[in-house]
N, C-alpha and C. Protein backbone atom coordinates (compact mmCIF):
# COMPACT_ATOMS: atom_id res chain seq x y z
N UNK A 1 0.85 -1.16 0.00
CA UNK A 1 0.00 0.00 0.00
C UNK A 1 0.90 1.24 0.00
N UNK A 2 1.05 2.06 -1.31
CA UNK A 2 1.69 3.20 -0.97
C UNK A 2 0.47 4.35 -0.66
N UNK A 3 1.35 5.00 0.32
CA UNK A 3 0.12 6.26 1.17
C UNK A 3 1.08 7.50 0.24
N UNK A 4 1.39 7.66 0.01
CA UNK A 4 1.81 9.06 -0.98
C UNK A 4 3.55 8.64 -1.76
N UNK A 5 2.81 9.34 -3.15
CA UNK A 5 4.10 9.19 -3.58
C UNK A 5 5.48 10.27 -4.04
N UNK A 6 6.57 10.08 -4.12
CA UNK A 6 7.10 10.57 -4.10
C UNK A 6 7.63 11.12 -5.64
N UNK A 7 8.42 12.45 -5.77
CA UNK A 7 8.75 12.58 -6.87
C UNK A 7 9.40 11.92 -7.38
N UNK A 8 9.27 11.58 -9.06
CA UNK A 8 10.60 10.49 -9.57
C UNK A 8 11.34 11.38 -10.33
N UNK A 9 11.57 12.39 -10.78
CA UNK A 9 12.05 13.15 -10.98
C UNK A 9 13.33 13.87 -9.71
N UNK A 10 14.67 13.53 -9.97
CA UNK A 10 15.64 13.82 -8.85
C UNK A 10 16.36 15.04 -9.49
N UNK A 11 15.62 15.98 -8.46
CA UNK A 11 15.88 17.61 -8.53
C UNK A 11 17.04 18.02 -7.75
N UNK A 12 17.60 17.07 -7.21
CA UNK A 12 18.57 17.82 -5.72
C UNK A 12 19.96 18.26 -6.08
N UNK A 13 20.18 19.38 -5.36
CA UNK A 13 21.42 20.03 -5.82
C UNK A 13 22.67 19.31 -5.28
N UNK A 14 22.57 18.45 -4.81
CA UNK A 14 23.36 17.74 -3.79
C UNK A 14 23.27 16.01 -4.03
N UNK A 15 24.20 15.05 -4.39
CA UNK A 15 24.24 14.07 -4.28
C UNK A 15 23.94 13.53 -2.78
N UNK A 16 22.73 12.16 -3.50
CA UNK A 16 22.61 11.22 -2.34
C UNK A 16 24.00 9.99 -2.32
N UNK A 17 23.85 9.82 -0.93
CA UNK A 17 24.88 8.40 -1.16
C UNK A 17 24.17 7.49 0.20
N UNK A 18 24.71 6.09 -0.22
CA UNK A 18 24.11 5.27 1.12
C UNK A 18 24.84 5.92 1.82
N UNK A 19 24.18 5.33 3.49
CA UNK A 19 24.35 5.47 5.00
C UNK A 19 23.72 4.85 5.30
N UNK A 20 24.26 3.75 5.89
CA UNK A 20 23.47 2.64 6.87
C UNK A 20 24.09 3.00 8.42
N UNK A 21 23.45 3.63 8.90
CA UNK A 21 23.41 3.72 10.23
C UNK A 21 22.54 3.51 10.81
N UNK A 22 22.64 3.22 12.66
CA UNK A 22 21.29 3.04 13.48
C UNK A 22 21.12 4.09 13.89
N UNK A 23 19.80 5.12 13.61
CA UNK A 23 19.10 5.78 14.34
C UNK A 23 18.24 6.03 15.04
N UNK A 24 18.05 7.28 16.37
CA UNK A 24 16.80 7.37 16.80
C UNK A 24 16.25 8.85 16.62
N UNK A 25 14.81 8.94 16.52
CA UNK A 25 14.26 9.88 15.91
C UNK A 25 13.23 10.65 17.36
N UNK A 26 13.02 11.70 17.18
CA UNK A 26 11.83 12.27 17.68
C UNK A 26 11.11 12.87 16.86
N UNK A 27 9.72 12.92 17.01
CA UNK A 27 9.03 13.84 16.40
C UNK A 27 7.80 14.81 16.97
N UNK A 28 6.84 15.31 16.74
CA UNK A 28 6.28 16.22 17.33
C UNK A 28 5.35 15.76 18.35
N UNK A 29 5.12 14.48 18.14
CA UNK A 29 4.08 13.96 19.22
C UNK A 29 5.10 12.66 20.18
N UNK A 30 6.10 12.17 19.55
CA UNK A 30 6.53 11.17 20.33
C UNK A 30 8.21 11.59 21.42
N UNK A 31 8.33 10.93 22.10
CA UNK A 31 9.70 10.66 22.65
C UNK A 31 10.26 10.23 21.67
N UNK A 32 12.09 9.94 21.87
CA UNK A 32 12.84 9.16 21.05
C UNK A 32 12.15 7.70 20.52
N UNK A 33 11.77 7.31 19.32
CA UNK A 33 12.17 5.84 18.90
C UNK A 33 13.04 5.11 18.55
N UNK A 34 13.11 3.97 18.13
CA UNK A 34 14.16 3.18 17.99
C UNK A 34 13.70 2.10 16.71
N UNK A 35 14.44 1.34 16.15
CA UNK A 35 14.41 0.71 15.54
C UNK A 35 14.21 1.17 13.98
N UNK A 36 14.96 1.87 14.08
CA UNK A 36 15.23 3.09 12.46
C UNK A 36 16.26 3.13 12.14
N UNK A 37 16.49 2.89 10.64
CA UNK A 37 17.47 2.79 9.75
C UNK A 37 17.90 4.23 9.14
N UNK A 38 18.73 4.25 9.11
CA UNK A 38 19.43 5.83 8.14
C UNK A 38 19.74 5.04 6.66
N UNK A 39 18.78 5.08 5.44
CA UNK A 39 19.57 3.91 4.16
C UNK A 39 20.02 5.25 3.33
N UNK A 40 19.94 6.26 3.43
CA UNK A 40 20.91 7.20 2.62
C UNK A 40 20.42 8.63 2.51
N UNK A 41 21.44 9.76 2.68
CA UNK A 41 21.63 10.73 2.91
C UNK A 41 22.24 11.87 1.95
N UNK A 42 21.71 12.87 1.67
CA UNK A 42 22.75 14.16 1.12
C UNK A 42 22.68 15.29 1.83
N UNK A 43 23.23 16.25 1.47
CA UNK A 43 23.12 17.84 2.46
C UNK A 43 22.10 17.92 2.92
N UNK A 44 21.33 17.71 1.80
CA UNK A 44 19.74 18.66 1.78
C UNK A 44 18.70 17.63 2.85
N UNK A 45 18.94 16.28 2.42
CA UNK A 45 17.73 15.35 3.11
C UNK A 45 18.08 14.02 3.38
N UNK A 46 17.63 12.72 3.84
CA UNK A 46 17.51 11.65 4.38
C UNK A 46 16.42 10.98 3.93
N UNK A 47 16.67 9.46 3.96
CA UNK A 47 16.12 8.91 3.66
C UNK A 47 15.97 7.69 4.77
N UNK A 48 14.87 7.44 5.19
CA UNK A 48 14.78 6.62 7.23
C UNK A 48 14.26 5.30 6.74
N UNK A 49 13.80 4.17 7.51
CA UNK A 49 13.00 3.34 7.73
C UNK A 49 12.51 3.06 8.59
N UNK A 50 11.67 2.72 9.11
CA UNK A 50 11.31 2.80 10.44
C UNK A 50 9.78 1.95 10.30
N UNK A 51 9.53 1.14 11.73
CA UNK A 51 7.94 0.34 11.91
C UNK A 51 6.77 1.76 12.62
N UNK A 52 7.58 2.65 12.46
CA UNK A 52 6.66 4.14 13.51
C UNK A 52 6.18 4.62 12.37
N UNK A 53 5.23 5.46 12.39
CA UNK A 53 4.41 5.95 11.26
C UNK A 53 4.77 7.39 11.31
N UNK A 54 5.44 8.07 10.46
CA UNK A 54 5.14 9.72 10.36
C UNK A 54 4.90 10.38 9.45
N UNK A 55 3.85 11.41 9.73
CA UNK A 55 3.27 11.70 8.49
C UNK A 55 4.25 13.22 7.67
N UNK A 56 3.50 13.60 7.07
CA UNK A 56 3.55 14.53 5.52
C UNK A 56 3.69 15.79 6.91
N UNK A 57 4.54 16.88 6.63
CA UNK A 57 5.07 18.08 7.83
C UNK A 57 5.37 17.72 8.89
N UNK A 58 5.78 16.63 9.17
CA UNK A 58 5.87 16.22 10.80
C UNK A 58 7.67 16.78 10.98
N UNK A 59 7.95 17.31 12.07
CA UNK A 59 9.55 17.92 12.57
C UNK A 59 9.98 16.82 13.14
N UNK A 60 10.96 16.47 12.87
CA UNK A 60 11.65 15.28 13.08
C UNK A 60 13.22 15.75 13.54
N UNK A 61 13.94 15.33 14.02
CA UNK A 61 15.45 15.28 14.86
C UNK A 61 15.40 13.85 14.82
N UNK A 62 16.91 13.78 14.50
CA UNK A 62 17.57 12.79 14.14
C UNK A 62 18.56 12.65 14.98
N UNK A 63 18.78 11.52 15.48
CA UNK A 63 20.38 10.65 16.31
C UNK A 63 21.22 9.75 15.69
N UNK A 64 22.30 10.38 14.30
CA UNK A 64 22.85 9.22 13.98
C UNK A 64 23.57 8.59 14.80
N UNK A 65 23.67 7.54 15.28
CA UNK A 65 24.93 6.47 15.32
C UNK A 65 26.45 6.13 14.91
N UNK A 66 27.13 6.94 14.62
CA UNK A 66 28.18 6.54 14.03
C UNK A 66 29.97 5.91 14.48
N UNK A 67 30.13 5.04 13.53
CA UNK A 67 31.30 4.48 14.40
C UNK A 67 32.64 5.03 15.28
N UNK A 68 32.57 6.68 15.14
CA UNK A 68 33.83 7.19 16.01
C UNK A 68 33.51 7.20 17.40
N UNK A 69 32.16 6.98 18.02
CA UNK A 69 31.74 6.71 19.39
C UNK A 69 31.71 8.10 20.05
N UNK A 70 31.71 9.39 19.06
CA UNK A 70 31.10 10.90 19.57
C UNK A 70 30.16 10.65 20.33
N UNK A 71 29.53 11.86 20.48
CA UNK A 71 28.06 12.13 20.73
C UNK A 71 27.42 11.45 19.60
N UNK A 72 25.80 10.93 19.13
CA UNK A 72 25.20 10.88 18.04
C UNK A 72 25.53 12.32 17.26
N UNK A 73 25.61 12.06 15.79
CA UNK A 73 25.29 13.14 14.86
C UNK A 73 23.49 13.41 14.87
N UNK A 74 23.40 15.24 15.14
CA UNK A 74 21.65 15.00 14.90
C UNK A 74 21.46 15.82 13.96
N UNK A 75 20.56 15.73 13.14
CA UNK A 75 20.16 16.18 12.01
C UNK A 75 18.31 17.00 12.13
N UNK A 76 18.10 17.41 12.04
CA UNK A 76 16.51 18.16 11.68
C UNK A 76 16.18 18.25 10.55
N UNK A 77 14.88 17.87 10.44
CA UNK A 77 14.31 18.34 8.96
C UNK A 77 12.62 17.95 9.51
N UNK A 78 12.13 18.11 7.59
CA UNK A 78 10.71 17.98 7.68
C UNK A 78 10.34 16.96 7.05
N UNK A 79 9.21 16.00 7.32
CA UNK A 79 9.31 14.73 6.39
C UNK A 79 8.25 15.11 5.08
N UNK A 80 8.60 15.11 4.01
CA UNK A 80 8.27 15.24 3.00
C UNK A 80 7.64 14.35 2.00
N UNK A 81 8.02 12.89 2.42
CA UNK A 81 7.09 11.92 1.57
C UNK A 81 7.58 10.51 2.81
N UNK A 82 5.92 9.96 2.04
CA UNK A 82 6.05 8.91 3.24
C UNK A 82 5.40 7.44 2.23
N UNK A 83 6.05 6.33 2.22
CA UNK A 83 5.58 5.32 1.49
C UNK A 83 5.36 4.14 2.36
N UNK A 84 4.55 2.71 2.63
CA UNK A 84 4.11 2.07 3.74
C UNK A 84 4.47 0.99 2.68
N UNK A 85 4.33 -0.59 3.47
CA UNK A 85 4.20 -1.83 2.81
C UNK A 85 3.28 -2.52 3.74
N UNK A 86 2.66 -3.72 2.89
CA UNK A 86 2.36 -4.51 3.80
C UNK A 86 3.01 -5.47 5.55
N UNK A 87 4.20 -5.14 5.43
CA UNK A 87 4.76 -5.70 6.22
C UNK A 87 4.85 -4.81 7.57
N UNK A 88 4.27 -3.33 7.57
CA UNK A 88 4.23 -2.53 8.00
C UNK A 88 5.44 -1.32 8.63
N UNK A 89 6.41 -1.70 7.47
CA UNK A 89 7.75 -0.31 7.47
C UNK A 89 7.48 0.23 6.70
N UNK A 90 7.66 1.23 7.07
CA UNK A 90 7.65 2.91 6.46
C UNK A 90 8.56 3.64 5.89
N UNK A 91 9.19 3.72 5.06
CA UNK A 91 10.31 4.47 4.28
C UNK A 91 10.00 6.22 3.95
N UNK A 92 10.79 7.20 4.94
CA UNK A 92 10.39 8.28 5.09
C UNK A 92 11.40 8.94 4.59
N UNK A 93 11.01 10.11 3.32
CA UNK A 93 11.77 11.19 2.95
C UNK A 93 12.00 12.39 3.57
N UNK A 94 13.02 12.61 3.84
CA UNK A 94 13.08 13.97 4.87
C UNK A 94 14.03 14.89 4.31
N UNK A 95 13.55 16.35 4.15
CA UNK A 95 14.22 17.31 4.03
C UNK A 95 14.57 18.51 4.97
N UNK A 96 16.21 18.55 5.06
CA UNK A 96 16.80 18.88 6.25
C UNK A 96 16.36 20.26 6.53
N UNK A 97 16.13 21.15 7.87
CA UNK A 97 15.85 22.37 7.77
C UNK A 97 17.04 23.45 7.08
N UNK A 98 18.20 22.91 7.43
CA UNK A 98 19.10 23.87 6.97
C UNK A 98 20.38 22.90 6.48
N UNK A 99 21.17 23.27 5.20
CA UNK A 99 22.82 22.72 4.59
C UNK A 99 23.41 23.19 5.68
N UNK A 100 24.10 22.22 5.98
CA UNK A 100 25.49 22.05 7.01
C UNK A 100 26.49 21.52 6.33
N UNK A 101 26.86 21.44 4.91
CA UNK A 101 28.11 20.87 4.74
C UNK A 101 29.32 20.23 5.53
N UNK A 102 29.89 21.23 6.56
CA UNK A 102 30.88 20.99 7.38
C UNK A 102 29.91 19.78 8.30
N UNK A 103 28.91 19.61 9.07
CA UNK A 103 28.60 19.02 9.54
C UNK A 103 28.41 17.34 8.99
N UNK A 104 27.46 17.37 7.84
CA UNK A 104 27.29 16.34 7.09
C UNK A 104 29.15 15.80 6.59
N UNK A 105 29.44 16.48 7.18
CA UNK A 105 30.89 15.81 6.46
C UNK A 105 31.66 14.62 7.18
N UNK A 106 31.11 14.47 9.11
CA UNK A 106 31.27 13.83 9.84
C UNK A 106 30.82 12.13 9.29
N UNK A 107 29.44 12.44 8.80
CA UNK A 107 28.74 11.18 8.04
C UNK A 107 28.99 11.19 6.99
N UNK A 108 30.09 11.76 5.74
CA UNK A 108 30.44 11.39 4.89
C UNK A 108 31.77 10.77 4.76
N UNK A 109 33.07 10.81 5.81
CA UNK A 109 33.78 9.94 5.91
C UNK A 109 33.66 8.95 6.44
N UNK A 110 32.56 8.32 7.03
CA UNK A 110 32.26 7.26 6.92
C UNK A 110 31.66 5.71 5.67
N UNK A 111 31.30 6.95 4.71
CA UNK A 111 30.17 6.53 3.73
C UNK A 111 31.64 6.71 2.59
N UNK A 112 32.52 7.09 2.71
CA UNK A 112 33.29 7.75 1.37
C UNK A 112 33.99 6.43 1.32
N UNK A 113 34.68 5.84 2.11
CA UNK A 113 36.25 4.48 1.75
C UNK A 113 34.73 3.65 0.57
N UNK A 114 33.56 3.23 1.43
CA UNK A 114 32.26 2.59 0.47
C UNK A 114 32.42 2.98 -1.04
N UNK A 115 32.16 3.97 -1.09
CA UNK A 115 31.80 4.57 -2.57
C UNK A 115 32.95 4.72 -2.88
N UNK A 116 34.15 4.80 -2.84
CA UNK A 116 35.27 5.11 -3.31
C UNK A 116 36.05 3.74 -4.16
N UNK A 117 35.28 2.38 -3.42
CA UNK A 117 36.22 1.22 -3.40
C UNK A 117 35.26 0.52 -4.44
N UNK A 118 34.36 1.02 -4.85
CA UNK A 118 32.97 0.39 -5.53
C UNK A 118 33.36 0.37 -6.96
């Protein structure tokens, strides 16, 4: 069952690349969840998975996970498209409130030896 679809047309000024990280999310009605995937990222937005449902404008903050054992990386944005399956995960498009380059750059040396060796 898709509940809205997304553009197929890829407008973004900014390359996506995978990121498989574990994240946790908040959003406007919940505490932190868990059991959310980060499957790929650019400046501008994210791309989640998750068994939690969020809809079309919902504010979302993000906790990446990443292997240098910092603080989580957190990210903000707005979720922008939302697609469902029968199995009941949710694959959520999110666009970030603001480019952080320097920031996103923390989660791109992680993602770079990947794409580099491909």
């Amino acid at each position: 069952m898709k509940i809205a679809e997304h553009i197929e047309e890829d407008r973004r000024a900014f390359e996506r690349f995978n990121a498989r990280f574990p994240v946790r999310f908040k959003d406007s009605r919940n505490d932190y969840g868990t059991n959310i995937s980060l499957r790929n990222a650019s400046a501008q937005g994210a791309q989640i998975t998750t068994k939690q449902r969020l809809y079309l404008n919902d504010s979302v903050i993000l906790e990446v996970e990443l292997p240098d054992y910092k603080e989580p990386m957190t990210l903000s944005g707005q979720v922008v498209w939302v697609t469902g399956d029968e199995s009941g995960m949710w694959d959520i498009g999110l666009k970030f409130h603001a480019v952080d380059l320097m920031h996103m750059s923390r989660l791109y040396k992680f993602v770079m030896p990947a794409i580099t060796s491909v």
